[in-house]
N, C-alpha and C. Protein backbone atom coordinates (compact mmCIF):
# COMPACT_ATOMS: atom_id res chain seq x y z
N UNK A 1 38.47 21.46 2.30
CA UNK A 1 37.38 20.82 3.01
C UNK A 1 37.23 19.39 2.51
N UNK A 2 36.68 18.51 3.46
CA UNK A 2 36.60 17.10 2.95
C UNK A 2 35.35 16.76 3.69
N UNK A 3 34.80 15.88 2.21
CA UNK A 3 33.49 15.61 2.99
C UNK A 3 33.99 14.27 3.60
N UNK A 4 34.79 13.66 3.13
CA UNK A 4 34.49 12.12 4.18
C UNK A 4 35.65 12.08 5.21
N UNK A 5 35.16 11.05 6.09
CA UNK A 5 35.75 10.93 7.12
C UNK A 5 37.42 10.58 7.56
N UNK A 6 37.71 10.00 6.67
CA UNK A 6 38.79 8.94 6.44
C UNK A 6 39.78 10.26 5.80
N UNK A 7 39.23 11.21 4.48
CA UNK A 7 40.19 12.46 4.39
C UNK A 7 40.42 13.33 5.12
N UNK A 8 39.43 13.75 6.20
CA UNK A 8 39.70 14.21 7.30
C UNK A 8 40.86 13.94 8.01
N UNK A 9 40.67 12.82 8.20
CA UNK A 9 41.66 12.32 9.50
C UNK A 9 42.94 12.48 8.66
N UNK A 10 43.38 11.52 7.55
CA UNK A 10 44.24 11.93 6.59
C UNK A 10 44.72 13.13 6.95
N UNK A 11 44.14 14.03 6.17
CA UNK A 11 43.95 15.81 6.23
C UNK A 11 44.78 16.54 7.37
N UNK A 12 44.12 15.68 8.67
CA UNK A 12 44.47 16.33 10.14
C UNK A 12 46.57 15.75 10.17
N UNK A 13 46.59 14.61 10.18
CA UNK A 13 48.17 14.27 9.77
C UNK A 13 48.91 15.09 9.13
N UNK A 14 48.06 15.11 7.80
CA UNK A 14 49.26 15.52 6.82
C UNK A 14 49.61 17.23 7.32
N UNK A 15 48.03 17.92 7.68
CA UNK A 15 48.76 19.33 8.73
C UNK A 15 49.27 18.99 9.50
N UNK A 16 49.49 18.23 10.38
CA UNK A 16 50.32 18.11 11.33
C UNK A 16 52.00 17.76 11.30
N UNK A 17 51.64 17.10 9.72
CA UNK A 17 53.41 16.98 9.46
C UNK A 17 53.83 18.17 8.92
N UNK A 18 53.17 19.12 8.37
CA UNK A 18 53.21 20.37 7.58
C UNK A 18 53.84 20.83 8.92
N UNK A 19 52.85 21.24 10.02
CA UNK A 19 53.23 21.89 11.25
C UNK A 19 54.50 21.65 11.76
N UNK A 20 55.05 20.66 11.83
CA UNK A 20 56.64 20.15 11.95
C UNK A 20 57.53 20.20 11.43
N UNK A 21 56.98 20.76 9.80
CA UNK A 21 58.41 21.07 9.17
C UNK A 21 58.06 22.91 9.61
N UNK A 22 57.40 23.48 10.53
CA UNK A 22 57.38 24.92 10.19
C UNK A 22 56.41 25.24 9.73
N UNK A 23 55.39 25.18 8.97
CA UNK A 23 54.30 25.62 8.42
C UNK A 23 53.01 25.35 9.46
N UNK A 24 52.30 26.01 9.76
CA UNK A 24 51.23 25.65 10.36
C UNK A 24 49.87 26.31 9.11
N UNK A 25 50.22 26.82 8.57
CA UNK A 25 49.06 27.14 7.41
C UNK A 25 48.30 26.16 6.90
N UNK A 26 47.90 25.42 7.06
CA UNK A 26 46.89 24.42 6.69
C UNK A 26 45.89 23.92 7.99
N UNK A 27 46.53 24.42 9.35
CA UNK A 27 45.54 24.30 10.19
C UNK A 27 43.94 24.95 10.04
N UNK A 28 44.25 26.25 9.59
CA UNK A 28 43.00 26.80 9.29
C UNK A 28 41.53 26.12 8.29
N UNK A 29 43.02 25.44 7.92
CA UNK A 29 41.99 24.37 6.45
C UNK A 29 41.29 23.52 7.58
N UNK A 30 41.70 22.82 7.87
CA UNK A 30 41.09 21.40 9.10
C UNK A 30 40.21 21.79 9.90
N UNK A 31 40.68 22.88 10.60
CA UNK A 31 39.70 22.98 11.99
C UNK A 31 38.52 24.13 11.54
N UNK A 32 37.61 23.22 12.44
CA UNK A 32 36.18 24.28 12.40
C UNK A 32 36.43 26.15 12.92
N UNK A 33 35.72 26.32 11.94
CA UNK A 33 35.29 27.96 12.62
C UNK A 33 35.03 28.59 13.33
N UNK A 34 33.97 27.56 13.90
CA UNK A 34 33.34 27.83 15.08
C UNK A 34 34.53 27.81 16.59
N UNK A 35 33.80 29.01 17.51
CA UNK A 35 34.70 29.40 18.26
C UNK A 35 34.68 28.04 19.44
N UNK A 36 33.71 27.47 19.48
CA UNK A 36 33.76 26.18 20.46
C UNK A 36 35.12 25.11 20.22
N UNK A 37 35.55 25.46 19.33
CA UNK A 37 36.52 24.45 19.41
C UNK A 37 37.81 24.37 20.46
N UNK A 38 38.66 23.04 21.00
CA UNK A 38 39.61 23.51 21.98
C UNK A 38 40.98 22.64 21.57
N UNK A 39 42.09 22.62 22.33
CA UNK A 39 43.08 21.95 22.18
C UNK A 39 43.29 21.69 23.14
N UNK A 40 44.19 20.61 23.73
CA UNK A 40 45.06 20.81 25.08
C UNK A 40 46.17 19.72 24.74
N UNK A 41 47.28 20.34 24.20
CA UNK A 41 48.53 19.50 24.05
C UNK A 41 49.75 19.21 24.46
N UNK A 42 50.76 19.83 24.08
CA UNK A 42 52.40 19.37 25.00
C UNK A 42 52.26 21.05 25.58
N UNK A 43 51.54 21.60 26.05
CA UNK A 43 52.14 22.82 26.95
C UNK A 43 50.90 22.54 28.08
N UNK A 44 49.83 21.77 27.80
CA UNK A 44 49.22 20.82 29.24
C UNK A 44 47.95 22.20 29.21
N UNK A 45 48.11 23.32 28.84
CA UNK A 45 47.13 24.30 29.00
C UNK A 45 45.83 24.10 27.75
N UNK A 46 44.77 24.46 28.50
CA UNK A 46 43.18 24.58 26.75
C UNK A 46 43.10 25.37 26.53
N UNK A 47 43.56 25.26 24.96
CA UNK A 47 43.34 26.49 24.41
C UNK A 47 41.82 26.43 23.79
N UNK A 48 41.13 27.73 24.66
CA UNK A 48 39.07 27.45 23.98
C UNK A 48 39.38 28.26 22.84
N UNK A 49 38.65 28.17 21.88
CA UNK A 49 38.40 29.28 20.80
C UNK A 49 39.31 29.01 19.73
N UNK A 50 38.70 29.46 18.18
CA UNK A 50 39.68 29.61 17.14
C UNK A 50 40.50 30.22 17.20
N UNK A 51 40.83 31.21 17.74
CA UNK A 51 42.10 32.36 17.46
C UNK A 51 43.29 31.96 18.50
N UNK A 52 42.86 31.23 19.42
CA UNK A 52 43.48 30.42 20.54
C UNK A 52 44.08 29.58 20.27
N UNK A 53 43.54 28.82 19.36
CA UNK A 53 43.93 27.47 18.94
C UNK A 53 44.94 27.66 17.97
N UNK A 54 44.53 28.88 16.80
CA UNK A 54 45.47 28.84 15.33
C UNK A 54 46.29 29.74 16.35
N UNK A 55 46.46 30.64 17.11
CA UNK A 55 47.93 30.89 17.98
C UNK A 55 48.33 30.34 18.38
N UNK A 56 48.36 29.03 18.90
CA UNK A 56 48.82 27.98 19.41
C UNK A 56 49.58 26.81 18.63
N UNK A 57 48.76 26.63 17.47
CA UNK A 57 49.46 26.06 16.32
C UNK A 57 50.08 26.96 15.69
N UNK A 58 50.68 28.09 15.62
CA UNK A 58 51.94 28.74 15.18
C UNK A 58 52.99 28.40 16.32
N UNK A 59 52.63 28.32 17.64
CA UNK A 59 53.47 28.37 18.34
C UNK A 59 54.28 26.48 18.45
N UNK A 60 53.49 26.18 18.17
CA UNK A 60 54.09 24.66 18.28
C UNK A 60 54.98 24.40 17.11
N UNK A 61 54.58 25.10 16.22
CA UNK A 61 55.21 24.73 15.04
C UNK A 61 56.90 25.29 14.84
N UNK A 62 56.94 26.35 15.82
CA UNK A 62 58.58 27.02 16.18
C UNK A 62 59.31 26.09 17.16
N UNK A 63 58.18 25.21 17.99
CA UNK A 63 59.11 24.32 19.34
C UNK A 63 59.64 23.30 18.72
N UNK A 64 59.74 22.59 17.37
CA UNK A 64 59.79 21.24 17.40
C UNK A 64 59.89 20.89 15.95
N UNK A 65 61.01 20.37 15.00
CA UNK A 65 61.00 20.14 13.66
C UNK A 65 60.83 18.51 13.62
N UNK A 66 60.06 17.73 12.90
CA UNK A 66 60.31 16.89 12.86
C UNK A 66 58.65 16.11 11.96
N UNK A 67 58.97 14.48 12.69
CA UNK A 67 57.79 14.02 11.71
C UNK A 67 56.43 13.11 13.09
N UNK A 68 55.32 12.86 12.20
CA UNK A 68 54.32 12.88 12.85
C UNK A 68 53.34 11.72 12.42
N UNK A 69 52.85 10.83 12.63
CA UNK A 69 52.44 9.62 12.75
C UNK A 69 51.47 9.29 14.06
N UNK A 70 50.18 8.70 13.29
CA UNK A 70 49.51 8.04 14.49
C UNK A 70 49.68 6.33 13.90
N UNK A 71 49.64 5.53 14.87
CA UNK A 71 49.97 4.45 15.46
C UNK A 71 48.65 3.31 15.44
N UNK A 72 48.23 2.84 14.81
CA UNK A 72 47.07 1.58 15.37
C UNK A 72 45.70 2.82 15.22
N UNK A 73 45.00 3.65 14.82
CA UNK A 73 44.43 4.96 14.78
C UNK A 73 42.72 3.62 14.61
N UNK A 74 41.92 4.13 15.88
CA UNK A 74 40.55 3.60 16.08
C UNK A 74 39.55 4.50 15.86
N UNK A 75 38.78 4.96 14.77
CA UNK A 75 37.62 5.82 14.10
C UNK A 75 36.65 5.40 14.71
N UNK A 76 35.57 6.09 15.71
CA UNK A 76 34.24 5.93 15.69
C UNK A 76 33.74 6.85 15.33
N UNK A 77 32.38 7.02 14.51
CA UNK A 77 31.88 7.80 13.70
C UNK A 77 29.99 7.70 13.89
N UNK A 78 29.57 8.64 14.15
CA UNK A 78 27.90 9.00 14.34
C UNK A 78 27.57 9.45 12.93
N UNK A 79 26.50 9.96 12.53
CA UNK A 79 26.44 10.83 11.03
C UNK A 79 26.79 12.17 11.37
N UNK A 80 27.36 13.14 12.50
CA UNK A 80 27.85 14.39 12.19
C UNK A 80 29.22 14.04 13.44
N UNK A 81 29.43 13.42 14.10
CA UNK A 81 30.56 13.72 15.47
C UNK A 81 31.39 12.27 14.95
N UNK A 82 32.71 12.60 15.14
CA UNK A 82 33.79 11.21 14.93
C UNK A 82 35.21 11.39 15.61
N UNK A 83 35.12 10.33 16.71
CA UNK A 83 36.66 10.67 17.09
C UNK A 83 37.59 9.46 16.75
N UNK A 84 38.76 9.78 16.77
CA UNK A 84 40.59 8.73 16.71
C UNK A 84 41.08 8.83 17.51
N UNK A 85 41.14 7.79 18.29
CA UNK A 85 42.25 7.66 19.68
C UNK A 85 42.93 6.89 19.14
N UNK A 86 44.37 6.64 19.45
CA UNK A 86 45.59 6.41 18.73
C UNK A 86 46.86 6.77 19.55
N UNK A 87 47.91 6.14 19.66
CA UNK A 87 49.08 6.33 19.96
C UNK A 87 50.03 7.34 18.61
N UNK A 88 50.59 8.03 19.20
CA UNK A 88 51.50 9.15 18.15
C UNK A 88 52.48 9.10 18.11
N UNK A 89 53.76 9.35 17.48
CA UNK A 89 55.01 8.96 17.54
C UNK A 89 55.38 10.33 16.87
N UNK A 90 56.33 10.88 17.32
CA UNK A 90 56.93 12.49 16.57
C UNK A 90 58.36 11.87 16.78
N UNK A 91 59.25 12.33 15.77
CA UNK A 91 60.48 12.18 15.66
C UNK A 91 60.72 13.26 14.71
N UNK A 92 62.29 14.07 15.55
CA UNK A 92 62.99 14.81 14.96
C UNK A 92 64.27 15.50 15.73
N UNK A 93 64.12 16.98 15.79
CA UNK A 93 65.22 17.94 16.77
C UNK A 93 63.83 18.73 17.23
N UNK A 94 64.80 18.76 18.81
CA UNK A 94 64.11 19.80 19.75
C UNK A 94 65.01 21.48 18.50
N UNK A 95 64.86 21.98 19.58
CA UNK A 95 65.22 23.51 19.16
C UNK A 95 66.75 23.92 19.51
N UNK A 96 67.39 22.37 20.24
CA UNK A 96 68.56 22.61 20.71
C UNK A 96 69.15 21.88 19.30
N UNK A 97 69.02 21.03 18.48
CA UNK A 97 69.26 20.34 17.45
C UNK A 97 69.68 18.80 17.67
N UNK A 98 69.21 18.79 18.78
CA UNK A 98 68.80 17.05 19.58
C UNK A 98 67.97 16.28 18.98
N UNK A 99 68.38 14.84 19.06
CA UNK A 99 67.09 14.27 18.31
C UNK A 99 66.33 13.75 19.47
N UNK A 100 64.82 13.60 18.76
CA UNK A 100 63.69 12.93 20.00
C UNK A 100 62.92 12.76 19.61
N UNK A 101 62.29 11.95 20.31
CA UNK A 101 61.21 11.24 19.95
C UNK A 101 60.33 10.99 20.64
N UNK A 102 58.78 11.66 20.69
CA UNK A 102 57.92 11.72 21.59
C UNK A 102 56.51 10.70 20.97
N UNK A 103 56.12 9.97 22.52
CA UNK A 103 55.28 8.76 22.41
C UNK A 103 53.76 9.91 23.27
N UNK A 104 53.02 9.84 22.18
CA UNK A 104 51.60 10.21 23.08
C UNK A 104 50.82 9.53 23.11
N UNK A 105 49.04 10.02 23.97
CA UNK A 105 48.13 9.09 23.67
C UNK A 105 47.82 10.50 23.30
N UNK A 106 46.65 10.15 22.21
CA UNK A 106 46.00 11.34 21.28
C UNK A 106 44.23 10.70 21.38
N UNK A 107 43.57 11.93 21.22
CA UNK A 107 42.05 11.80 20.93
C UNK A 107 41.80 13.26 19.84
N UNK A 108 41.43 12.66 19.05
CA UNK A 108 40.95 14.06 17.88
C UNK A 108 39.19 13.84 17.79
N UNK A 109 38.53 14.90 17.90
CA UNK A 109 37.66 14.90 17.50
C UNK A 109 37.14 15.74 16.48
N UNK A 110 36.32 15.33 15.30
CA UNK A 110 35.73 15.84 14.16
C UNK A 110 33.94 16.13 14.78
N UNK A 111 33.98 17.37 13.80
CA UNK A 111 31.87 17.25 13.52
C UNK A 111 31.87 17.87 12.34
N UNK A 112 31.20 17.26 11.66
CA UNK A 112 30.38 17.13 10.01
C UNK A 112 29.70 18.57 10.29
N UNK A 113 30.07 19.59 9.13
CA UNK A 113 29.68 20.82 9.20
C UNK A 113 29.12 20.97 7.49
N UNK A 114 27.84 21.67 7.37
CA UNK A 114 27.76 21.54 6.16
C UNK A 114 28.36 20.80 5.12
N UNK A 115 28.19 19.53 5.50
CA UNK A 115 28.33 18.40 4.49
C UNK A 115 30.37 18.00 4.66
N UNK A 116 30.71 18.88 5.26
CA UNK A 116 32.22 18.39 5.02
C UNK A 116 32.73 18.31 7.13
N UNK A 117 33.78 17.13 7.22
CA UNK A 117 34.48 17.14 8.52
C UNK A 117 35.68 17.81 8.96
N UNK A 118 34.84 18.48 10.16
CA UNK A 118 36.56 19.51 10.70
C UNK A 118 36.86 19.00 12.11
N UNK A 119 38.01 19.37 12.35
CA UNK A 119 38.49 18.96 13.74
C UNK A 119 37.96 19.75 14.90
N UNK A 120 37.64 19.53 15.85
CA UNK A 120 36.97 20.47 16.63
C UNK A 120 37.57 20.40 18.12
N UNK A 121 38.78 19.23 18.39
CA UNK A 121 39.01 19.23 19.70
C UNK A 121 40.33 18.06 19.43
N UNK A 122 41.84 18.29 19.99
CA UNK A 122 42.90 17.54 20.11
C UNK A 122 43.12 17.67 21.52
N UNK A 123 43.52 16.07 21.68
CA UNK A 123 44.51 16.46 23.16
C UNK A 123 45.31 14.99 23.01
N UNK A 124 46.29 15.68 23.67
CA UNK A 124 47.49 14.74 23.47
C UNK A 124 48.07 14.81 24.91
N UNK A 125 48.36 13.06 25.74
CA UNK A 125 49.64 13.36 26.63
C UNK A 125 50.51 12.53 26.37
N UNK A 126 51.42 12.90 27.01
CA UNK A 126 52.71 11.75 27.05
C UNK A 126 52.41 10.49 27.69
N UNK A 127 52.97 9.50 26.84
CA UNK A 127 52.50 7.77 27.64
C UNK A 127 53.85 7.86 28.89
């Protein structure tokens, strides 16, 4: 858990590069508990709910080896809600052992939960 904002976001990356080498176990760390939370990323479908979401981040984490980077990353922040819109850059192998390299636009959003920030909502499309 992290109380400030800036480790958060940190936080949310560094799972996300975790998620690319294969591991998605640290998602659980990041994202809120609460079942309101959603995703909607490279399979274009929302996933509502926690159990939705951490099935979903296992499943991404089998499509795609590689690395993960946001780009120019813009923080606005209230005292409990904060989002990062940002350009993303993934580079690695598809599942065929191709290399690639995918350009998104990304929005993450955080809310301040008992004193510490979790992710509560990603969506990503292709530029």
């Amino acid at each position: 858990m992290t109380s400030s904002l800036q480790e958060a976001v940190d936080g949310f990356y560094a799972a996300c590069n975790q998620l690319l080498a294969g591991d998605p176990s640290r998602m659980p760390e990041i994202w809120s508990d609460s079942d309101d939370i959603t995703h909607l990323g490279p399979t274009g479908k929302i996933h509502r709910g926690r159990q939705a979401v951490m099935e979903q981040m296992a499943r991404e984490s089998a499509q795609f080896k590689g690395s993960y980077a946001a780009l120019d990353p813009h923080i606005v922040a209230t005292a409990d809600m904060a989002y990062v819109v940002c350009t993303e850059r993934s580079e690695g192998m598809d599942l065929n052992g191709q290399p690639i390299t995918v350009n998104v636009r990304a929005t993450t959003i955080f809310r301040k939960q008992e004193g510490h920030w979790f992710v509560v909502h990603n969506h990503t499309d292709h530029l």
